[in-house]
PDB file of N, CA and C in Angstrom:
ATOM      1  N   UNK A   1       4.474  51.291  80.893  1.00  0.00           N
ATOM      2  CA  UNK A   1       3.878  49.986  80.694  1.00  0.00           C
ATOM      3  C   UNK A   1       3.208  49.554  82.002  1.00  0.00           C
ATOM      4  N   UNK A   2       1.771  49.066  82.165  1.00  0.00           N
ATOM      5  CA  UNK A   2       1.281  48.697  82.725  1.00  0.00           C
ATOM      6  C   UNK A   2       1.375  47.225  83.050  1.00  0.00           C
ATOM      7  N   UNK A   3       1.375  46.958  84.049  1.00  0.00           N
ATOM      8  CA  UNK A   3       1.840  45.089  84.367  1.00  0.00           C
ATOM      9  C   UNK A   3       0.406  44.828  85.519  1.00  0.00           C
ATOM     10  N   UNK A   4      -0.300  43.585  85.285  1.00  0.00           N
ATOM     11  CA  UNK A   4      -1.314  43.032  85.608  1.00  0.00           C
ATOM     12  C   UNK A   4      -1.037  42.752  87.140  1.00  0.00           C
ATOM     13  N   UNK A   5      -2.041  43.065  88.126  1.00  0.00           N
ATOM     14  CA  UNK A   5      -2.001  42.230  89.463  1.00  0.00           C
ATOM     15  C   UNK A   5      -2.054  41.437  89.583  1.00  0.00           C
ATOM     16  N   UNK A   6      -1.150  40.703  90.070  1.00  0.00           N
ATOM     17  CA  UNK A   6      -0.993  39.454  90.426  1.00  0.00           C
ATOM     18  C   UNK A   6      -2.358  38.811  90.923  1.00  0.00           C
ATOM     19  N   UNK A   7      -2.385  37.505  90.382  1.00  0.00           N
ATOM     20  CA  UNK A   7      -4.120  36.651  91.390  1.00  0.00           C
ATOM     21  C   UNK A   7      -3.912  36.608  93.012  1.00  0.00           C
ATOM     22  N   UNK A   8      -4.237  36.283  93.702  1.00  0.00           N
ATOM     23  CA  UNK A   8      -4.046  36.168  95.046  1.00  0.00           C
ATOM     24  C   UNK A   8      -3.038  34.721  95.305  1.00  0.00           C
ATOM     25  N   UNK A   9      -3.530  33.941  94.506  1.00  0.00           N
ATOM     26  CA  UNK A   9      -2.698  32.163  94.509  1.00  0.00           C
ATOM     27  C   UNK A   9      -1.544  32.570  93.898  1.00  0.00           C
ATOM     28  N   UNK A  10      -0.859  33.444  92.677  1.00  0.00           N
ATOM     29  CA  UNK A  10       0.268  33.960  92.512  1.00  0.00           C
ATOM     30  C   UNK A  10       0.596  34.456  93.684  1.00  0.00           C
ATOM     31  N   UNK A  11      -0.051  34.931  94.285  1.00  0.00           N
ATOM     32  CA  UNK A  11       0.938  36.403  95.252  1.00  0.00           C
ATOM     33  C   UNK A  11       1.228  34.562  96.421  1.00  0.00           C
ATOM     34  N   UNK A  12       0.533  34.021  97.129  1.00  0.00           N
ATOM     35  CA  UNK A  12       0.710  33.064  98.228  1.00  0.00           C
ATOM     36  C   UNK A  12       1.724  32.368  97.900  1.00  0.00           C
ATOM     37  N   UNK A  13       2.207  31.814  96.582  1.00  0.00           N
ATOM     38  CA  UNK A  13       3.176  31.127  95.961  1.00  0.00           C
ATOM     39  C   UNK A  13       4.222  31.685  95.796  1.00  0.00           C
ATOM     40  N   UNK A  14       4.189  32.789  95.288  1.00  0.00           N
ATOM     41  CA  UNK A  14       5.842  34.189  94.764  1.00  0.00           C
ATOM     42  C   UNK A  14       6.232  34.371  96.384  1.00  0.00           C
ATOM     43  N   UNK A  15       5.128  34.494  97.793  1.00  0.00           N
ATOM     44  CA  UNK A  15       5.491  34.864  99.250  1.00  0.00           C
ATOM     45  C   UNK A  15       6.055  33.307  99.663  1.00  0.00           C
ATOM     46  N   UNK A  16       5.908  32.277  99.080  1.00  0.00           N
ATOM     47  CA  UNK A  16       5.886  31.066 100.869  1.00  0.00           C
ATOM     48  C   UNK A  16       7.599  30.821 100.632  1.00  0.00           C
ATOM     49  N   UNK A  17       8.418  31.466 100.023  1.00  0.00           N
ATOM     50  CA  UNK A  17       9.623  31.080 100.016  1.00  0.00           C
ATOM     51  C   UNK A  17      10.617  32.527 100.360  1.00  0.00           C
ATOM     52  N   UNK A  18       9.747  33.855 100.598  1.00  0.00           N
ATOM     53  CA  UNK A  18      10.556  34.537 101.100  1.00  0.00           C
ATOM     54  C   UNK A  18      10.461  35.268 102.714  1.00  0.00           C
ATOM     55  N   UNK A  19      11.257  35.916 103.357  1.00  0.00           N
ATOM     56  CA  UNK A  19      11.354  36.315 104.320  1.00  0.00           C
ATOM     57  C   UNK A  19       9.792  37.340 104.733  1.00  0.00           C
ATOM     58  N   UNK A  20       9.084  37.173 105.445  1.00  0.00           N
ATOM     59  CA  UNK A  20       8.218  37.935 105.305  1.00  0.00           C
ATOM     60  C   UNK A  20       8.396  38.761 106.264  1.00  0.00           C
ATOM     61  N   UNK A  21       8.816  39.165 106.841  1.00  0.00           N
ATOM     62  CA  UNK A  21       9.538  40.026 107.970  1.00  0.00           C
ATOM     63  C   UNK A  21       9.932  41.457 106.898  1.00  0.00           C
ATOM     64  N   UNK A  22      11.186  40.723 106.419  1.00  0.00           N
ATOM     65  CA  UNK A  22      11.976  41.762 104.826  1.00  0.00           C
ATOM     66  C   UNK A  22      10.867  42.693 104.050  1.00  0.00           C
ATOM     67  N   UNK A  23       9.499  41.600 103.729  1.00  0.00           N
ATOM     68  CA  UNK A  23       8.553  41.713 102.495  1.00  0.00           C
ATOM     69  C   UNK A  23       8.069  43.308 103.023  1.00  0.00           C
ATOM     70  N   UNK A  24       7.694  42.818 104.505  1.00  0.00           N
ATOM     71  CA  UNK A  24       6.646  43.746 105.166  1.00  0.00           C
ATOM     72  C   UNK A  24       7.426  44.675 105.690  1.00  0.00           C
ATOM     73  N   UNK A  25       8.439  45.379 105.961  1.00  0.00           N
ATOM     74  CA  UNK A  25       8.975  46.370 105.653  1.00  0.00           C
ATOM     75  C   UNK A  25       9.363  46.814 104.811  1.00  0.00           C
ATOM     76  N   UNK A  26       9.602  46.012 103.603  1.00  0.00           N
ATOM     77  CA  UNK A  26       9.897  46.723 102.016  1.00  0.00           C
ATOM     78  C   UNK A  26       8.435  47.420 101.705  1.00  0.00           C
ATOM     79  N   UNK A  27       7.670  46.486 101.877  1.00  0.00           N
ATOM     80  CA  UNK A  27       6.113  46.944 100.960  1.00  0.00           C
ATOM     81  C   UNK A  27       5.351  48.280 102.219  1.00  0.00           C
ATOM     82  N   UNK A  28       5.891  47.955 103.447  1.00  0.00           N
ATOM     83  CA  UNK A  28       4.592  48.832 104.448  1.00  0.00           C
ATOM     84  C   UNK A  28       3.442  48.211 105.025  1.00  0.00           C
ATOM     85  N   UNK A  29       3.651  46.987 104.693  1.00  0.00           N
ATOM     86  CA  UNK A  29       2.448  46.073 105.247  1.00  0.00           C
ATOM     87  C   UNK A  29       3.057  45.343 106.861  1.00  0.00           C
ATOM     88  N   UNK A  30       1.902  45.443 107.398  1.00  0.00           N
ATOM     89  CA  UNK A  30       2.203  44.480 108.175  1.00  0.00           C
ATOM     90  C   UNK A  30       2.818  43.230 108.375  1.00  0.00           C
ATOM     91  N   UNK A  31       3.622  42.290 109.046  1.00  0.00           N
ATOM     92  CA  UNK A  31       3.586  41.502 108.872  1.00  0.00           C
ATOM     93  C   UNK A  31       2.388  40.242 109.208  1.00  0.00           C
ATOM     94  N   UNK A  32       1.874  40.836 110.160  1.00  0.00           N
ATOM     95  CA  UNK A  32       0.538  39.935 110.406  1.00  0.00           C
ATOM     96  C   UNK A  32      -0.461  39.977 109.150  1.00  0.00           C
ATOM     97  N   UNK A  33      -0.491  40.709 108.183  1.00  0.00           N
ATOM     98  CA  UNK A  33      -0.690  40.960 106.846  1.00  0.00           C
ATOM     99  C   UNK A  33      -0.581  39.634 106.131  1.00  0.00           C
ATOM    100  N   UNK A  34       0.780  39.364 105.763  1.00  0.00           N
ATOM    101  CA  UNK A  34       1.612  39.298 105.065  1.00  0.00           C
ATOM    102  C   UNK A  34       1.115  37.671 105.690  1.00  0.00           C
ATOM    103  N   UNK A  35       0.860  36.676 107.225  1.00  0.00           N
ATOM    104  CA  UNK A  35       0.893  35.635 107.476  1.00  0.00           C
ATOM    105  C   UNK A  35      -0.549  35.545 106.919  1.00  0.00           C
ATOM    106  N   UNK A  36      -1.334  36.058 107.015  1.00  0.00           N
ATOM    107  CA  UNK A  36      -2.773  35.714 106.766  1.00  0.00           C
ATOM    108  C   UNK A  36      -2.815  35.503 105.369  1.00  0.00           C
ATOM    109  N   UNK A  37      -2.158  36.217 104.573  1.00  0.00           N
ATOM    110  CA  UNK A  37      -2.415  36.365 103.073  1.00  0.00           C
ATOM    111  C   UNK A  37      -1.769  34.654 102.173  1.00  0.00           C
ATOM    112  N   UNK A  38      -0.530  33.984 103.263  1.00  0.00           N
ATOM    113  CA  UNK A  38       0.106  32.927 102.754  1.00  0.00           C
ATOM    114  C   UNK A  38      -0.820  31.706 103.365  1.00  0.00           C
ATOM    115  N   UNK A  39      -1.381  31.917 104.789  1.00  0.00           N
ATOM    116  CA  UNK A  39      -1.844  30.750 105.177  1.00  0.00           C
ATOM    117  C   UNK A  39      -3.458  30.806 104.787  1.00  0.00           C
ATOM    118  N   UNK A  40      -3.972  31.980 103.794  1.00  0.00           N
ATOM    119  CA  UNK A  40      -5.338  31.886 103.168  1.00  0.00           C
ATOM    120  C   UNK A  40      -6.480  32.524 104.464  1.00  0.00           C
ATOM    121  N   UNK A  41      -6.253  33.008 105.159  1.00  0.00           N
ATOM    122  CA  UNK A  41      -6.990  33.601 106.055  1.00  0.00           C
ATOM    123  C   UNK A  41      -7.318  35.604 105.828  1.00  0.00           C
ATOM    124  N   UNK A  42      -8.897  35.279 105.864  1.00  0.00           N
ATOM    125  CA  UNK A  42      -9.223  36.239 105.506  1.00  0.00           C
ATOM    126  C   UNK A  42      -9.003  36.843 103.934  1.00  0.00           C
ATOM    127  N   UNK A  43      -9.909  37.906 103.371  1.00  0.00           N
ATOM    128  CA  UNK A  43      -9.368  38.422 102.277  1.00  0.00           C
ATOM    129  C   UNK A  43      -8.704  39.544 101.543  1.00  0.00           C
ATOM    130  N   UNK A  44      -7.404  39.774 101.291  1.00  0.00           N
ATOM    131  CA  UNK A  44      -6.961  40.937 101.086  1.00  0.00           C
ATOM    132  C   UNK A  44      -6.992  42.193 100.393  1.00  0.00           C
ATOM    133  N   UNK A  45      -7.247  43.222 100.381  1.00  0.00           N
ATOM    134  CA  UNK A  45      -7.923  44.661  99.931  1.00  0.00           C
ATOM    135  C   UNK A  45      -7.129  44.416  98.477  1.00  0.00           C
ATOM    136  N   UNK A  46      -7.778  45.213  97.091  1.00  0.00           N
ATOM    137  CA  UNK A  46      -7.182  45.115  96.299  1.00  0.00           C
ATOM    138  C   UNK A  46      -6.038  46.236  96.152  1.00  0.00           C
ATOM    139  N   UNK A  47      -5.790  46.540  96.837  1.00  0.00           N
ATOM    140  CA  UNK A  47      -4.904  47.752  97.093  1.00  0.00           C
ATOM    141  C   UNK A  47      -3.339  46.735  97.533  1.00  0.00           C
ATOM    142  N   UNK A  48      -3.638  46.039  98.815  1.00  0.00           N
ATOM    143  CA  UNK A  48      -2.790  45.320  98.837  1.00  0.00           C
ATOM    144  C   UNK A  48      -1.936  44.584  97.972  1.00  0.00           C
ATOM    145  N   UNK A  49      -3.119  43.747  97.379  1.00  0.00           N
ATOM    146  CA  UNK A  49      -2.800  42.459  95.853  1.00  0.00           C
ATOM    147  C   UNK A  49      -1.591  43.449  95.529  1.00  0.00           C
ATOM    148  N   UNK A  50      -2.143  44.730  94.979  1.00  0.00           N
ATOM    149  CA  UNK A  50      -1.443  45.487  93.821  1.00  0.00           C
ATOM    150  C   UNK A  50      -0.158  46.185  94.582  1.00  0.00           C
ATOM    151  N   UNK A  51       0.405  46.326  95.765  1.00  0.00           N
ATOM    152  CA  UNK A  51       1.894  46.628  96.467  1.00  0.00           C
ATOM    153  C   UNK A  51       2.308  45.590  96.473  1.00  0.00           C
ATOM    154  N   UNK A  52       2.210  44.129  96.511  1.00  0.00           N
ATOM    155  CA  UNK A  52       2.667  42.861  96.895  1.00  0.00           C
ATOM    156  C   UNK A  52       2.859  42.339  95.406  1.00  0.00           C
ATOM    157  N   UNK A  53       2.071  43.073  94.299  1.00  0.00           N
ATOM    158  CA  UNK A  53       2.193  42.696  92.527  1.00  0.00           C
ATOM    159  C   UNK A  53       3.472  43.342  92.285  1.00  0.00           C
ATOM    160  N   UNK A  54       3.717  44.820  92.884  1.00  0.00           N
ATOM    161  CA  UNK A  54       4.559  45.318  92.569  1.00  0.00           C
ATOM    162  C   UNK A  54       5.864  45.242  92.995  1.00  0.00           C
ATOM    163  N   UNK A  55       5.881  44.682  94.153  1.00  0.00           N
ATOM    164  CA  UNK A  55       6.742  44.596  94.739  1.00  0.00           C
ATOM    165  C   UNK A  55       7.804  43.031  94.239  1.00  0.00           C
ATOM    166  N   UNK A  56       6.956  41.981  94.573  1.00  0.00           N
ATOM    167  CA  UNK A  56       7.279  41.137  93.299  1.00  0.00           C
ATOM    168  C   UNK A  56       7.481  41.391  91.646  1.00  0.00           C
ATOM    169  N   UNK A  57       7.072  41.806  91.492  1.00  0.00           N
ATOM    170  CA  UNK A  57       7.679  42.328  89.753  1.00  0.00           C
ATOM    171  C   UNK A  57       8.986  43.330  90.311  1.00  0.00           C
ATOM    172  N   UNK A  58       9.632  43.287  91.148  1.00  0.00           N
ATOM    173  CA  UNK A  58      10.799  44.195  90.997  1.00  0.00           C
ATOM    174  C   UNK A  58      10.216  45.809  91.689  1.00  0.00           C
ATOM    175  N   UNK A  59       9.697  45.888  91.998  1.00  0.00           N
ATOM    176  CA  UNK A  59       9.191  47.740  92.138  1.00  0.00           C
ATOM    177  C   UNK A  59      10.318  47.627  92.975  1.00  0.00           C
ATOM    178  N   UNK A  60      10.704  48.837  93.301  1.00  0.00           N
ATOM    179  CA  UNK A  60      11.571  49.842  94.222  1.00  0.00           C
ATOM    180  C   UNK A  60      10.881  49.902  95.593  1.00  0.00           C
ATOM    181  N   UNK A  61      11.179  49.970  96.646  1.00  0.00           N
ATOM    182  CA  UNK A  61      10.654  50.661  97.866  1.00  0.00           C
ATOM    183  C   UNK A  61      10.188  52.177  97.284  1.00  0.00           C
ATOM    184  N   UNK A  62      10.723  52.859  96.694  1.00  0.00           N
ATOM    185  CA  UNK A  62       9.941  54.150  96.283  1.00  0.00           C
ATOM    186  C   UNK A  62       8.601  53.663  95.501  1.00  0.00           C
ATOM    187  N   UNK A  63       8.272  53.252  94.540  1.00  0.00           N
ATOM    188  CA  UNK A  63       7.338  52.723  93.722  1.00  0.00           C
ATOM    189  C   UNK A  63       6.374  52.002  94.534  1.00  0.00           C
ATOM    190  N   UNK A  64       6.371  51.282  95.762  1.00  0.00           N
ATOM    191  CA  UNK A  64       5.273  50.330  96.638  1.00  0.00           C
ATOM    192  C   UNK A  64       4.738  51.582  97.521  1.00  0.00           C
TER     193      UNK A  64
END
């Protein structure tokens, strides 16, 4: 089953209440990533959207 990427305003909203430190070593992203993407700076690759979709829907560290 295929599950939709998250919008970018989903992903800023599902992030401003968790550890982003945690996020960005679970997913592989940076964390300087991870501040730009909540405080709306700059725009993020759709590659990203879709580890940060998955990762929120539950994915595994194997699966991101």
């Amino acid at each position: 089953m295929t599950k939709k990427t998250r919008t970018l305003e989903q992903i800023r909203v599902a992030l401003s209440d968790r550890n982003l430190s945690t996020v960005a070593e679970r997913t592989g992203l940076s964390a300087d990533t991870l501040y730009r993407i909540i405080n709306g700076e700059g725009t993020p690759t759709h590659a990203t959207l879709v580890v940060l979709s998955i990762y929120l829907d539950g994915g595994t560290d194997g699966e991101v």
